[in-house]
Every structure is written in C-alpha cells, then in structure tokens.
Protein backbone atom coordinates (compact mmCIF):
# COMPACT_ATOMS: atom_id res chain seq x y z
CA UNK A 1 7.87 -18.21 3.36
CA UNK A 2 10.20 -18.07 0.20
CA UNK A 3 9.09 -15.32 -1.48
CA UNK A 4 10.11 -14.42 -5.50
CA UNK A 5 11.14 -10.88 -5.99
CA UNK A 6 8.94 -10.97 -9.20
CA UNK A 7 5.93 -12.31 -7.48
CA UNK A 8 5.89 -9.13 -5.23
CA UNK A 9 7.49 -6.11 -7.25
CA UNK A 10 5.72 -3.91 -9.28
CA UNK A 11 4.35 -4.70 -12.82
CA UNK A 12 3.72 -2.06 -15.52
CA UNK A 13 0.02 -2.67 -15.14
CA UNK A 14 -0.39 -2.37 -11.62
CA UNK A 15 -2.40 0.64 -10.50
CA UNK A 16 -3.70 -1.14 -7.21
CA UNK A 17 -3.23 -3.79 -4.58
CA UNK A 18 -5.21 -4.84 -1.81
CA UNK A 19 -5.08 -6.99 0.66
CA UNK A 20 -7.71 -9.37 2.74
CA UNK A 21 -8.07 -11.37 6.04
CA UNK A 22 -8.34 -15.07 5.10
CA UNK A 23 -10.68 -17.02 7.39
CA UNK A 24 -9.42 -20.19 8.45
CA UNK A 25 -11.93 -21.01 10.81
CA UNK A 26 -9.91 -21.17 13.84
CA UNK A 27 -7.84 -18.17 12.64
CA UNK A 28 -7.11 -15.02 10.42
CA UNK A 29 -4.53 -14.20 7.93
CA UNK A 30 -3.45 -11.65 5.64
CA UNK A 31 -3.80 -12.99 1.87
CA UNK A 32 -0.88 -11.91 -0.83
CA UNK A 33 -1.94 -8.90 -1.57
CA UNK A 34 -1.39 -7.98 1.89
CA UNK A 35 2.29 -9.57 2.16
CA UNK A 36 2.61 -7.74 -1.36
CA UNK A 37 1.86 -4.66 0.18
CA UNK A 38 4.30 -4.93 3.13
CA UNK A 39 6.75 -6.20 0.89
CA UNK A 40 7.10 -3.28 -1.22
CA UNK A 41 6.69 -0.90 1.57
CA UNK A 42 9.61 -2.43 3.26
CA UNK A 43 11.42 -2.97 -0.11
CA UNK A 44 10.52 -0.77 -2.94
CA UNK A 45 8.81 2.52 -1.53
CA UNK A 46 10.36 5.43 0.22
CA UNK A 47 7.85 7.73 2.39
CA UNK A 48 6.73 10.96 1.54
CA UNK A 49 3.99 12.16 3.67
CA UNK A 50 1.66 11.13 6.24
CA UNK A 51 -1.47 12.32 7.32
CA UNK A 52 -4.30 10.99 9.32
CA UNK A 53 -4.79 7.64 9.26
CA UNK A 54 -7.95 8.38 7.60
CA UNK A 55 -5.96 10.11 4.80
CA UNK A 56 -3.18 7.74 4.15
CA UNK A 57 0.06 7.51 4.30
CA UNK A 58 1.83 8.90 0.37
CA UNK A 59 4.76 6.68 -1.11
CA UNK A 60 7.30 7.50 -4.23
CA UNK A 61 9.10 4.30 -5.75
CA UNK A 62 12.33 5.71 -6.41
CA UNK A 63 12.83 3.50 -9.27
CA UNK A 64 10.46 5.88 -11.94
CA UNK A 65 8.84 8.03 -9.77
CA UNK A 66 5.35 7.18 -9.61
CA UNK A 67 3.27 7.85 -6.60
CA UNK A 68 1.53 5.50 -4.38
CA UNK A 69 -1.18 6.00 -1.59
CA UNK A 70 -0.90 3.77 1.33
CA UNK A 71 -4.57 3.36 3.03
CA UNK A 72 -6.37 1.52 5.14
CA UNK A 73 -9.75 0.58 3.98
CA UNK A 74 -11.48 -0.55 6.78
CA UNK A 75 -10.04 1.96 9.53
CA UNK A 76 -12.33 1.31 12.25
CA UNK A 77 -11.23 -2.37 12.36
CA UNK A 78 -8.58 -3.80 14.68
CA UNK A 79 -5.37 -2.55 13.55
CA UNK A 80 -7.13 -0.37 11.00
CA UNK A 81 -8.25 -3.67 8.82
CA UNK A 82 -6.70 -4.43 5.58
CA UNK A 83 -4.45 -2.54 3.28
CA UNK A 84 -4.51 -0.90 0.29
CA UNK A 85 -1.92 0.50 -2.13
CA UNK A 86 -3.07 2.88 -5.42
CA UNK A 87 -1.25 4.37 -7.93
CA UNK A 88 -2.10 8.02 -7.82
CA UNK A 89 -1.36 11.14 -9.70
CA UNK A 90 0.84 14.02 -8.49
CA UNK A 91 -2.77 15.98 -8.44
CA UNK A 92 -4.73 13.76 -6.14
CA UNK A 93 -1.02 13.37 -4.15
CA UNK A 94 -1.47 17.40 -3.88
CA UNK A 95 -5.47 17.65 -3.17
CA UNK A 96 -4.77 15.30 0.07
CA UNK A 97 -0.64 15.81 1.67
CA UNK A 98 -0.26 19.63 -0.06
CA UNK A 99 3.08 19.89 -0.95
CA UNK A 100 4.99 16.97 -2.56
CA UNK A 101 8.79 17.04 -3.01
C-alpha cells in the first residue's frame, strides 16, 4: 500500500479518529482510520503513559504538543477490537494517567 504522508498526518481539525473492521465476506480488515491510527502511532506520536487497557494508552505529538488518548473501544473483542485516537486536554490527560510530563 502506497500511502501519502498527507492522507495520514494530522489536520488542524482533527480531534478524533477511529477505526473499523471491514467485512468482506470471507474476511476482515481494518478500514483507514485504523491504518491512520497505526500510522501516526508509529510515525507522529511519542508515548507518555499507559494504563489499563481499559484506560488507554496517553500520546504527545511532539510537533505542538497536543495530547492524544489511544483506546480501544471494543476491549472485550479479539485483540481488544478497533481503535480509537482523541484529542484530549491536559485535564482529562491528568483525571485518568496522574502526572503528565
């Protein structure tokens, strides 16, 4: 897959991604969103905290700062089911890792 940096990275309006299984009929896959997701994980995102899986997993992208939570929205699924990546506030970062460097 030949993937554009600009059809993954960040936009200024993006406050949240998500991904999805695709049913094919005789198989799954992960929709965009979901490549998005691992994408900027891999590529854009440093980690800052992790907590239970039920919690999340808290991101920074270096590049201004802003905060992202890493959860998966359907944990009891195989392999904890399909992503999701907010934007969150340095609050909300605080009411569920505590500290936050």
């Amino acid at each position: 897959m030949n993937i554009e940096v600009e059809d993954f990275d960040f936009t200024p309006e993006t406050t949240i991604i998500r991904g999805f299984w695709l049913d094919l009929g005789s198989s799954m896959e992960k929709d965009s969103g979901w490549k998005r997701i691992e994408w900027l994980r891999e590529n854009r995102l440093e980690q800052v905290s992790e907590k239970r899986p039920e919690t999340g997993t808290l991101y920074r992208n270096p590049a201004d700062g802003k905060l992202w939570l890493y959860s998966l929205v359907a944990p009891h699924m195989r392999d904890g089911g399909p992503p999701m990546l907010e934007l969150i506030d340095r609050e909300k970062a605080l009411e569920l890792f505590g500290e936050v460097d």
